[in-house]
PDB file of N, CA and C in Angstrom:
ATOM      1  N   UNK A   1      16.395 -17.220  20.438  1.00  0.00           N
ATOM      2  CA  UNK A   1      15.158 -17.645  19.814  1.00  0.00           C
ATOM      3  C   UNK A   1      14.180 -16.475  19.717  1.00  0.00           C
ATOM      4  N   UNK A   2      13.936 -15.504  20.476  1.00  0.00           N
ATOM      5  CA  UNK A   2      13.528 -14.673  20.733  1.00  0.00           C
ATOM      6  C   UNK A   2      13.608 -13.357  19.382  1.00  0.00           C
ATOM      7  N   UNK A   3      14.763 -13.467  19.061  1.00  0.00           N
ATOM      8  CA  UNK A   3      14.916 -12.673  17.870  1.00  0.00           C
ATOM      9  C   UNK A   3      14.677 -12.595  16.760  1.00  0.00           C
ATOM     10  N   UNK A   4      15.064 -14.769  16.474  1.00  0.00           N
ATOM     11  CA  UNK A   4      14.350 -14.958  15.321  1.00  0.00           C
ATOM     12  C   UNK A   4      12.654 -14.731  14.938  1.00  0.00           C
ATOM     13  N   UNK A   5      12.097 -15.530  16.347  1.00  0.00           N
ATOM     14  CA  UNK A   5      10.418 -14.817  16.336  1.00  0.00           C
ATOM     15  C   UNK A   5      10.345 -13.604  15.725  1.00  0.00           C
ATOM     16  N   UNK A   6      10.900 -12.685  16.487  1.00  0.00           N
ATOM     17  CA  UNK A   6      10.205 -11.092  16.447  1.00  0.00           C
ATOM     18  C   UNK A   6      10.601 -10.914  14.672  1.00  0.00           C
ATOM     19  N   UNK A   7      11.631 -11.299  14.234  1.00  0.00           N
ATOM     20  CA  UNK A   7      12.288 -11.030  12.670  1.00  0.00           C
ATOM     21  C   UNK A   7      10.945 -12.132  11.461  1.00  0.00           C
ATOM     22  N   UNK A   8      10.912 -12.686  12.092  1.00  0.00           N
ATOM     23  CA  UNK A   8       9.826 -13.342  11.372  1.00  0.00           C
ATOM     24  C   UNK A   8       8.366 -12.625  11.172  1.00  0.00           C
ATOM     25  N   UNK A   9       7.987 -12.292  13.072  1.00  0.00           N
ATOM     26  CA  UNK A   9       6.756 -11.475  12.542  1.00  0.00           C
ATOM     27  C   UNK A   9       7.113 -10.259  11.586  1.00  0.00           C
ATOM     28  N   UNK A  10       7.836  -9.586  11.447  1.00  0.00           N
ATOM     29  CA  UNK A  10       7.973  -8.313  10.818  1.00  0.00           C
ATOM     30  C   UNK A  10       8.389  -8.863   9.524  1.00  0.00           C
ATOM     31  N   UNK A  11       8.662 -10.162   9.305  1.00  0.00           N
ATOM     32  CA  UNK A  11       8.802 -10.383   7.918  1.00  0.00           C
ATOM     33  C   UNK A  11       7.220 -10.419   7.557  1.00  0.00           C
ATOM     34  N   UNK A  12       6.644 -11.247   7.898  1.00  0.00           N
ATOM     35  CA  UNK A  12       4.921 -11.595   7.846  1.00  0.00           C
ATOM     36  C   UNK A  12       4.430 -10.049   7.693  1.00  0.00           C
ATOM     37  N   UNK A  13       4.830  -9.286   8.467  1.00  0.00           N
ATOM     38  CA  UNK A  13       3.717  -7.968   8.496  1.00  0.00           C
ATOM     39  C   UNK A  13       4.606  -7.164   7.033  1.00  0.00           C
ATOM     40  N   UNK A  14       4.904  -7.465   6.255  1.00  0.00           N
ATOM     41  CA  UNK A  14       5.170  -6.830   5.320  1.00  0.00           C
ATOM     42  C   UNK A  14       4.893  -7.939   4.074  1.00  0.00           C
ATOM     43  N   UNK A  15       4.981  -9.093   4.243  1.00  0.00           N
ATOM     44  CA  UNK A  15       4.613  -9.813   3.204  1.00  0.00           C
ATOM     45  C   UNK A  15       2.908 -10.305   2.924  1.00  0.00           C
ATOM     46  N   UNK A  16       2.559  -9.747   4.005  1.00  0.00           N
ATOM     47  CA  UNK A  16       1.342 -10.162   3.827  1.00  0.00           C
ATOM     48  C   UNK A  16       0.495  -8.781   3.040  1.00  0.00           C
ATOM     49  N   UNK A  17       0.538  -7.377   3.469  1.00  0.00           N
ATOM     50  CA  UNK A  17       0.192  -6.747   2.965  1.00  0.00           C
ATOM     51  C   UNK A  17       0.598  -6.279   1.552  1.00  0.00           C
ATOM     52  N   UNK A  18       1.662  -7.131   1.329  1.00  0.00           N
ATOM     53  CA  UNK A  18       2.422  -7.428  -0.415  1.00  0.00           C
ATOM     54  C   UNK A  18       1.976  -8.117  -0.916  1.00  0.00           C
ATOM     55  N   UNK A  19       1.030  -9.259  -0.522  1.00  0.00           N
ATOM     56  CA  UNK A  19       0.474 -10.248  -1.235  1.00  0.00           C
ATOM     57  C   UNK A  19      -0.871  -9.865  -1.625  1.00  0.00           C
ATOM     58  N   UNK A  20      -1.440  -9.101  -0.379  1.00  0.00           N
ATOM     59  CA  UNK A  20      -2.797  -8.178  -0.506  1.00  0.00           C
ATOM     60  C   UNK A  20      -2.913  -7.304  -1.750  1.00  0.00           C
ATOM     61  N   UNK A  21      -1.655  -6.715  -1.485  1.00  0.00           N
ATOM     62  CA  UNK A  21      -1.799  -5.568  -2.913  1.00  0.00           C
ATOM     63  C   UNK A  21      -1.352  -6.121  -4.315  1.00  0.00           C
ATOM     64  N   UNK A  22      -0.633  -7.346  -4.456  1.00  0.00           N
ATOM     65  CA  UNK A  22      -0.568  -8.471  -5.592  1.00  0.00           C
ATOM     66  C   UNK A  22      -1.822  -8.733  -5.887  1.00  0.00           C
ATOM     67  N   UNK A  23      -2.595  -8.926  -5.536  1.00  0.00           N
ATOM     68  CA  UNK A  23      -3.574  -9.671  -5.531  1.00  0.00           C
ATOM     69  C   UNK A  23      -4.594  -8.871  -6.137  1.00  0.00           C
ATOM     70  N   UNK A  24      -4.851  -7.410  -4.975  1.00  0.00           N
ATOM     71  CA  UNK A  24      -5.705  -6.277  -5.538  1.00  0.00           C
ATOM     72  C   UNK A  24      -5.211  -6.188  -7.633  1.00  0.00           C
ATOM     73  N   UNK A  25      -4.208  -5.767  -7.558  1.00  0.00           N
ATOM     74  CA  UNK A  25      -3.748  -5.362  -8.279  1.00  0.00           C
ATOM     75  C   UNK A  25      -3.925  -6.786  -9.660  1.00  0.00           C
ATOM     76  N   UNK A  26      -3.756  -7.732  -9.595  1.00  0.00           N
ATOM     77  CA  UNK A  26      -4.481  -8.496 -10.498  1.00  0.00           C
ATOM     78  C   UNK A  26      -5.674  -8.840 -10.851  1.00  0.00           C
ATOM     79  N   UNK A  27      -6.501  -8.430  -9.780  1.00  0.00           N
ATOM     80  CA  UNK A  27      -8.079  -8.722  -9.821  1.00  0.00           C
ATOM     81  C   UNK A  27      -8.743  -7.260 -10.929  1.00  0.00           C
ATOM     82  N   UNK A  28      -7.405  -6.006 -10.254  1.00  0.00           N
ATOM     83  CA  UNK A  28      -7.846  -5.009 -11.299  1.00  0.00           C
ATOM     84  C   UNK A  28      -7.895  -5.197 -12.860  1.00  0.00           C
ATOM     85  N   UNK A  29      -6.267  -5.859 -12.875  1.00  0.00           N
ATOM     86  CA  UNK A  29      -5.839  -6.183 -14.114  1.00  0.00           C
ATOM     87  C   UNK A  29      -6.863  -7.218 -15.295  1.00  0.00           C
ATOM     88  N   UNK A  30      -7.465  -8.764 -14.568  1.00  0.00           N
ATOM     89  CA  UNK A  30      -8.249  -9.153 -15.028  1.00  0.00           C
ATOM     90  C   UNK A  30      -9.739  -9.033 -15.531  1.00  0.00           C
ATOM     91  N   UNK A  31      -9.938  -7.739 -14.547  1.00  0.00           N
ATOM     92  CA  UNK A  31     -11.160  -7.271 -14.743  1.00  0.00           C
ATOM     93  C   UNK A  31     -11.456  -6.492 -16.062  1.00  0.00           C
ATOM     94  N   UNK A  32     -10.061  -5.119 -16.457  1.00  0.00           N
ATOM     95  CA  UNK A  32     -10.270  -4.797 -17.851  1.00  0.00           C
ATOM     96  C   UNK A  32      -9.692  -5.660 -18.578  1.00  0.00           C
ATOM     97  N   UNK A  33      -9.053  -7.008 -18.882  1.00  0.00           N
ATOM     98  CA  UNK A  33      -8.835  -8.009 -19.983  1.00  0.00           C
ATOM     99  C   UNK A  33     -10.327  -8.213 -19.963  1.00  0.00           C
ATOM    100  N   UNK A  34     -10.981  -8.830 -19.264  1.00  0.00           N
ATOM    101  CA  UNK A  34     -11.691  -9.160 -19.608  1.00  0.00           C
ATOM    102  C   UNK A  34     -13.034  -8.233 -20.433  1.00  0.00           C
ATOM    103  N   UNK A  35     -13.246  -6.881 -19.457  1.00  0.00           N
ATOM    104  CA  UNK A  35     -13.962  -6.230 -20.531  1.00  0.00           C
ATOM    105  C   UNK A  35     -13.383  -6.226 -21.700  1.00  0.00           C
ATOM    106  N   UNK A  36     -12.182  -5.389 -22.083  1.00  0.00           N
ATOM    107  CA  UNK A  36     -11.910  -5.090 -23.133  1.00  0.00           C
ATOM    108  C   UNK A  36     -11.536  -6.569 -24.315  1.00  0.00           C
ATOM    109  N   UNK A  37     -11.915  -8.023 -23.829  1.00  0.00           N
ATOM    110  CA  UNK A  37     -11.538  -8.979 -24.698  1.00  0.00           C
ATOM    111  C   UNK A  37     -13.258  -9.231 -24.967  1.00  0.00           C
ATOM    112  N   UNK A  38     -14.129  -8.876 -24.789  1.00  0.00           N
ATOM    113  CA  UNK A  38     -15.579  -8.966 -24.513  1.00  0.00           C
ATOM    114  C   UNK A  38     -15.973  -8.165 -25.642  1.00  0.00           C
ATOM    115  N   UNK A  39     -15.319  -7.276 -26.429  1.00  0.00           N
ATOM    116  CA  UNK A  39     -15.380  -6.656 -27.478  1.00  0.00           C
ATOM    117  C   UNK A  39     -15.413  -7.231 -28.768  1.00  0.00           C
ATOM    118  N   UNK A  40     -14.745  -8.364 -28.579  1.00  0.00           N
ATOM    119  CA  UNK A  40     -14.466  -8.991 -30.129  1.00  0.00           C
ATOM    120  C   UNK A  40     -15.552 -10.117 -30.314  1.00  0.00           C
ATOM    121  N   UNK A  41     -16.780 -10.228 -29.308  1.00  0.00           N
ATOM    122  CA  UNK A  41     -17.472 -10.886 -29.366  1.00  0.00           C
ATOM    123  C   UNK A  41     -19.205 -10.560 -29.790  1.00  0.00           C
ATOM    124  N   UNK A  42     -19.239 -10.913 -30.411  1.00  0.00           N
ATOM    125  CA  UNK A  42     -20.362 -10.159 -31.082  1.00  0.00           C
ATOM    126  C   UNK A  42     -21.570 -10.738 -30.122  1.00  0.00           C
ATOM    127  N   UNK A  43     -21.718 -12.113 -29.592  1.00  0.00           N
ATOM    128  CA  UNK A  43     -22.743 -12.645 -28.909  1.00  0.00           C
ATOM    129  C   UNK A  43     -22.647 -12.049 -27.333  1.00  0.00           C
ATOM    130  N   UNK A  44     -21.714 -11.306 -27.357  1.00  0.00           N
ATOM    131  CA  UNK A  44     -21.775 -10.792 -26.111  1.00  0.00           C
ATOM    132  C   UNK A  44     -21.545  -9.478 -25.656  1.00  0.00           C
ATOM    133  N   UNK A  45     -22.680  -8.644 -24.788  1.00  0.00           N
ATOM    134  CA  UNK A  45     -22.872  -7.585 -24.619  1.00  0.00           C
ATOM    135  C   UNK A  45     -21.581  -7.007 -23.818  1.00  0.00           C
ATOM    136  N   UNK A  46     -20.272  -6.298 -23.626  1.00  0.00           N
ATOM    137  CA  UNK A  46     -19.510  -6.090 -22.728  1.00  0.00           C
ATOM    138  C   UNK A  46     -20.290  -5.327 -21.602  1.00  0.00           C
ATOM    139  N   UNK A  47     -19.478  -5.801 -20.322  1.00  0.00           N
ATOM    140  CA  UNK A  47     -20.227  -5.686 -19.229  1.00  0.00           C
ATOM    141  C   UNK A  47     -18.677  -5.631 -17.737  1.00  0.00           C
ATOM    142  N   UNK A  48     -18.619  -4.540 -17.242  1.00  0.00           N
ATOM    143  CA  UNK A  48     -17.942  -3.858 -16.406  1.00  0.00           C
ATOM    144  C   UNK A  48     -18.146  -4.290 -15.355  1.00  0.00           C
ATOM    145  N   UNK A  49     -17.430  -5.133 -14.584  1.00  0.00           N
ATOM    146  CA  UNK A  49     -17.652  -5.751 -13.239  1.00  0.00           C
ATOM    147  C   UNK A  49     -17.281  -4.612 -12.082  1.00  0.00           C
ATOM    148  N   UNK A  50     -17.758  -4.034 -11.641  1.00  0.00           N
ATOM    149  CA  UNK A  50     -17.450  -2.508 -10.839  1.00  0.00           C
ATOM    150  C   UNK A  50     -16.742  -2.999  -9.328  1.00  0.00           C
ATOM    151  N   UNK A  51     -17.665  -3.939  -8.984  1.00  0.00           N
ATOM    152  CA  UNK A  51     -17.459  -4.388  -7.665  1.00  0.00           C
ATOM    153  C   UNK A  51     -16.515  -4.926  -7.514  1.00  0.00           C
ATOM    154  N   UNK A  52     -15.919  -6.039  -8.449  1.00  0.00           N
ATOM    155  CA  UNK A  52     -14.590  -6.780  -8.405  1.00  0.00           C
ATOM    156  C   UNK A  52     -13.396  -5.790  -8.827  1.00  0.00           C
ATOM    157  N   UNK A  53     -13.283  -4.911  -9.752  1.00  0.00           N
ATOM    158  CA  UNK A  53     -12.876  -3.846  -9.961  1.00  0.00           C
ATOM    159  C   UNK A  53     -12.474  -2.965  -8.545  1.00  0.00           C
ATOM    160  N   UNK A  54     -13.227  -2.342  -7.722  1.00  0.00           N
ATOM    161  CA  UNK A  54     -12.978  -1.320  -6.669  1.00  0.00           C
ATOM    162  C   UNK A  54     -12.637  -2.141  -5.534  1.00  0.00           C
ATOM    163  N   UNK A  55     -13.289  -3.618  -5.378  1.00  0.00           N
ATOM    164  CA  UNK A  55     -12.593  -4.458  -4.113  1.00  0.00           C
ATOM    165  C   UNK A  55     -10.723  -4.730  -4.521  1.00  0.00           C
ATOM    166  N   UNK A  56     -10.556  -4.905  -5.854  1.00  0.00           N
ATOM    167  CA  UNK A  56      -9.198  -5.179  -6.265  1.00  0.00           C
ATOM    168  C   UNK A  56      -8.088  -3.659  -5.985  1.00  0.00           C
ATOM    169  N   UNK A  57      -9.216  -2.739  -6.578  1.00  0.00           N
ATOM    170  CA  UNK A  57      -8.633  -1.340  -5.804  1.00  0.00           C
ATOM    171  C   UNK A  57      -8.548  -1.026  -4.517  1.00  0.00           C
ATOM    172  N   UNK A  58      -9.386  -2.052  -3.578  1.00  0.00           N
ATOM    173  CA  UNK A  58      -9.264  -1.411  -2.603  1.00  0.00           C
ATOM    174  C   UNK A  58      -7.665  -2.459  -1.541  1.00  0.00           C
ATOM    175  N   UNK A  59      -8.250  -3.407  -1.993  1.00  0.00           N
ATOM    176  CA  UNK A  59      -7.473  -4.456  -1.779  1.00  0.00           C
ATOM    177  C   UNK A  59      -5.170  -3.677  -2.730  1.00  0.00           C
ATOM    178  N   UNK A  60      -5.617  -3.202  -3.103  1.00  0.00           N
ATOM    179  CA  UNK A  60      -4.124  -2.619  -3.702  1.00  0.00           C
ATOM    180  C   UNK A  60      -3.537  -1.263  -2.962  1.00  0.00           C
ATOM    181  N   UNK A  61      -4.917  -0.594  -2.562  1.00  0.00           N
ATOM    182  CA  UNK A  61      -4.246   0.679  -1.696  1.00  0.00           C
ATOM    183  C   UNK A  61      -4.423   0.166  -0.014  1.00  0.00           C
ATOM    184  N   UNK A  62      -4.789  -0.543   0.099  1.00  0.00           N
ATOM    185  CA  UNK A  62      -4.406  -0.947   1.740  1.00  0.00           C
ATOM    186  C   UNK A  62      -2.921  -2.006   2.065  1.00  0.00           C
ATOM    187  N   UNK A  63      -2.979  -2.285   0.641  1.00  0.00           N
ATOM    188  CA  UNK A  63      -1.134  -3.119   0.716  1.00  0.00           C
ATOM    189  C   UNK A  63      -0.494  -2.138   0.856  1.00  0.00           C
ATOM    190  N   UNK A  64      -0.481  -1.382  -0.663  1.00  0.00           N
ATOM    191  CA  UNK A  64       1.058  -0.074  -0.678  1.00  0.00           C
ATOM    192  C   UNK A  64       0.998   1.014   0.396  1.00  0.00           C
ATOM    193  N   UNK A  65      -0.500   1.502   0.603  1.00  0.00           N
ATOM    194  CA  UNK A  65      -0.477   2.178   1.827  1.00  0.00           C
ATOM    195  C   UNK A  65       0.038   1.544   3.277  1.00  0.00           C
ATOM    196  N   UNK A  66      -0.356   0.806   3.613  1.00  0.00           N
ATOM    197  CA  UNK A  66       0.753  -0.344   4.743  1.00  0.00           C
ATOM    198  C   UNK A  66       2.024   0.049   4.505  1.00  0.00           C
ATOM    199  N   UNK A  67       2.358  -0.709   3.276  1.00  0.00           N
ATOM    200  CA  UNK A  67       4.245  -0.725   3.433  1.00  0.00           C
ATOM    201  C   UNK A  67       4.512   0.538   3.208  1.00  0.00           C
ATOM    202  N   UNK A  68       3.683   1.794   1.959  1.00  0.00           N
ATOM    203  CA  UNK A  68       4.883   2.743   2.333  1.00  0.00           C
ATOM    204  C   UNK A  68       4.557   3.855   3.651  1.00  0.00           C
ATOM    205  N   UNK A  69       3.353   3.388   4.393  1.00  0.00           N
ATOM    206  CA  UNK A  69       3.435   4.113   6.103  1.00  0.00           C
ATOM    207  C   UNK A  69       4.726   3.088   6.392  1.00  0.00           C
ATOM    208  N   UNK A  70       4.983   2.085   6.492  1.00  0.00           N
ATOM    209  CA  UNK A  70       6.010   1.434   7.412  1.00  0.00           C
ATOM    210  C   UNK A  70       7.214   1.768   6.790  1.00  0.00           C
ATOM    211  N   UNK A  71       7.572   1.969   5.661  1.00  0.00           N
ATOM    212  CA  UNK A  71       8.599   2.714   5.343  1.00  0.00           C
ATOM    213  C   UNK A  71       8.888   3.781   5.921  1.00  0.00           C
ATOM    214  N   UNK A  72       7.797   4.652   5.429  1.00  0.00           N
ATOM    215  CA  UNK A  72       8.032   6.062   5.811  1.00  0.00           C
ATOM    216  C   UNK A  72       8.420   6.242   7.584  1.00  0.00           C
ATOM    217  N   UNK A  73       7.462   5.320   8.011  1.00  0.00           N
ATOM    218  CA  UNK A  73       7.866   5.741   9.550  1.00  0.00           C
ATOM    219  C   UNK A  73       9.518   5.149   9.852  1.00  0.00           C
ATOM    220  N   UNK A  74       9.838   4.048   9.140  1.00  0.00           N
ATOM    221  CA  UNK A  74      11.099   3.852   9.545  1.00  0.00           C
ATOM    222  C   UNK A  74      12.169   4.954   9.404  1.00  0.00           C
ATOM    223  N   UNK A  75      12.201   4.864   8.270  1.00  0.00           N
ATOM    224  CA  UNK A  75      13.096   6.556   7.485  1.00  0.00           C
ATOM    225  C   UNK A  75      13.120   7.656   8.377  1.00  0.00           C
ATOM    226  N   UNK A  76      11.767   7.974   8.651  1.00  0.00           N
ATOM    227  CA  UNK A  76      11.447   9.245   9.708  1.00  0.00           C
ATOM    228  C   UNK A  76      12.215   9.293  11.352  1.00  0.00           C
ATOM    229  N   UNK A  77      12.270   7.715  11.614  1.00  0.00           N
ATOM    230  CA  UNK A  77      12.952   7.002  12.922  1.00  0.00           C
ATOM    231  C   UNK A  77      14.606   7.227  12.626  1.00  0.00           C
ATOM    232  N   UNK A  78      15.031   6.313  11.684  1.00  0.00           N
ATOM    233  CA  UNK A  78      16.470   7.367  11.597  1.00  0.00           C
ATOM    234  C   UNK A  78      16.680   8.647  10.746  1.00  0.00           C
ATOM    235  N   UNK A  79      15.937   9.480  10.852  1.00  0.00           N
ATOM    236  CA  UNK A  79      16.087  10.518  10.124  1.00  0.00           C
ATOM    237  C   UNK A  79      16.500  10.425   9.066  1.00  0.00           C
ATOM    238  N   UNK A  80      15.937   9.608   7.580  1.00  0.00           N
ATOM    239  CA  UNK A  80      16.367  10.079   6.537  1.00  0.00           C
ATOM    240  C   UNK A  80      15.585  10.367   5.165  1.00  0.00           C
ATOM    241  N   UNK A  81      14.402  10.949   5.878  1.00  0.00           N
ATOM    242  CA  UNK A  81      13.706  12.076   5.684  1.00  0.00           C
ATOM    243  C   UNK A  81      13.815  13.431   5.223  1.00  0.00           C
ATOM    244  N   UNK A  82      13.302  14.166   4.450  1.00  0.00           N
ATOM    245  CA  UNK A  82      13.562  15.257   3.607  1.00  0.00           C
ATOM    246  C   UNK A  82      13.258  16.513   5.365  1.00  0.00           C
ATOM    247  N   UNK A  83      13.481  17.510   5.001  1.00  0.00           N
ATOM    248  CA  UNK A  83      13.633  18.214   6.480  1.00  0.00           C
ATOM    249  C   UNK A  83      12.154  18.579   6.981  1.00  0.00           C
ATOM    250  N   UNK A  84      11.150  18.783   5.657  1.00  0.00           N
ATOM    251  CA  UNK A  84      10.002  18.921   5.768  1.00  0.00           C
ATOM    252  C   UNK A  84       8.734  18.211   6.617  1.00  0.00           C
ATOM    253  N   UNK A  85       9.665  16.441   6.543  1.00  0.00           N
ATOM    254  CA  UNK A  85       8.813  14.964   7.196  1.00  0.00           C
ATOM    255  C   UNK A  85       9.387  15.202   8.308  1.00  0.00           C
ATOM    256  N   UNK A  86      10.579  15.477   8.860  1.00  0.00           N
ATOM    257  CA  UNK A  86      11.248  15.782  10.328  1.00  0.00           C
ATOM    258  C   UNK A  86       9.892  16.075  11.352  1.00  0.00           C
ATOM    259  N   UNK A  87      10.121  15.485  12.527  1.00  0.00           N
ATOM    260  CA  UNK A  87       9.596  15.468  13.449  1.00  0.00           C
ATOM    261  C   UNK A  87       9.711  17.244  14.062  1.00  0.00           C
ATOM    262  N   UNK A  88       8.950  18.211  14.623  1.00  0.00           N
ATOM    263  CA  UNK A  88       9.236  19.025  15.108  1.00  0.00           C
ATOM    264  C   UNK A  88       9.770  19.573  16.304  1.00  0.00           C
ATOM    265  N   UNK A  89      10.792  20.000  16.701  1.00  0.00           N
ATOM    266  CA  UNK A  89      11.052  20.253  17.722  1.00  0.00           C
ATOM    267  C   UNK A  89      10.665  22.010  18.559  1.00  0.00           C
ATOM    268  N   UNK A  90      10.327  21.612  19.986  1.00  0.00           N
ATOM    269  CA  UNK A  90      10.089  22.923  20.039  1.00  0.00           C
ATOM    270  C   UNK A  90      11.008  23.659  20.301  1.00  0.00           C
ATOM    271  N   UNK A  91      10.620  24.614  20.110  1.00  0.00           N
ATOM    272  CA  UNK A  91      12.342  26.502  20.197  1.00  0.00           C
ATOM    273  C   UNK A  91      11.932  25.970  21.837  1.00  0.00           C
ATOM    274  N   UNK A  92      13.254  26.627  21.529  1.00  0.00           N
ATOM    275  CA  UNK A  92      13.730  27.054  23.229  1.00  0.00           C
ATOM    276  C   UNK A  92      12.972  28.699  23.482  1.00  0.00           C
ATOM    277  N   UNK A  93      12.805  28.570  24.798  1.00  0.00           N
ATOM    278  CA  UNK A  93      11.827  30.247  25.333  1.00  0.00           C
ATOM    279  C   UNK A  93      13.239  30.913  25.148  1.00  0.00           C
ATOM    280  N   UNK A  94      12.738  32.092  24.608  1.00  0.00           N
ATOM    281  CA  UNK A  94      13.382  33.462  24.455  1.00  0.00           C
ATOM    282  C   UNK A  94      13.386  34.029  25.698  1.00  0.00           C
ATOM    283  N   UNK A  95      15.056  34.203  26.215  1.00  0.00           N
ATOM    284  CA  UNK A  95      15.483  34.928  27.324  1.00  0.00           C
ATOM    285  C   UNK A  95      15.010  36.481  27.670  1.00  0.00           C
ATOM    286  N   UNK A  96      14.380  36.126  28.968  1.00  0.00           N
ATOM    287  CA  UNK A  96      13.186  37.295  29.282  1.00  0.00           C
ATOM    288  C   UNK A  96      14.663  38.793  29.539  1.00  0.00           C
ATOM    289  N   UNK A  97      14.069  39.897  29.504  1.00  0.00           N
ATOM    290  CA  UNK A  97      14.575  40.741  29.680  1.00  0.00           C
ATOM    291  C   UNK A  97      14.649  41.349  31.008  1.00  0.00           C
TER     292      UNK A  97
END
């Protein structure tokens, strides 16, 4: 029982910050339909919602940033990582004379 728990939370901690950045990411999307459909209207001045705009941005880089740190750290855990992301190891001391 124990396993299934723990597999569940780690399902949750990745679906939730996927739903976060769904979400960002449509609030962005609706925000220019809507300016740019605000154009064909002559009784109406178009008008740039900034705030719903940058919360939808912000709300989109705290999802993908989440999952791809949890990616990345996994990859990095079994090494399959470019040699550059590799963890560093230190040299061995140079045999004194």
């Amino acid at each position: 029982m124990k396993i299934i728990t723990s597999r569940l939370i780690a399902v949750l901690l990745l679906v939730i910050p996927g739903l976060l950045a769904c979400f960002g990411f449509l609030r962005m999307k609706n925000e220019l339909f809507h300016y740019f459909s605000e154009f064909g209207n002559d009784a109406v001045v178009p008008n740039f919602a900034w705030l719903s705009f940058l919360l939808g941005l912000v709300m989109f880089l705290i999802g993908v940033g989440f999952i791809g740190g949890w990616i990345f750290f996994r990859d990095r855990k079994r090494n399959y990582v470019a040699t550059r992301f590799r963890e560093k190891r230190p040299k061995p001391p140079k045999p004194q004379a």
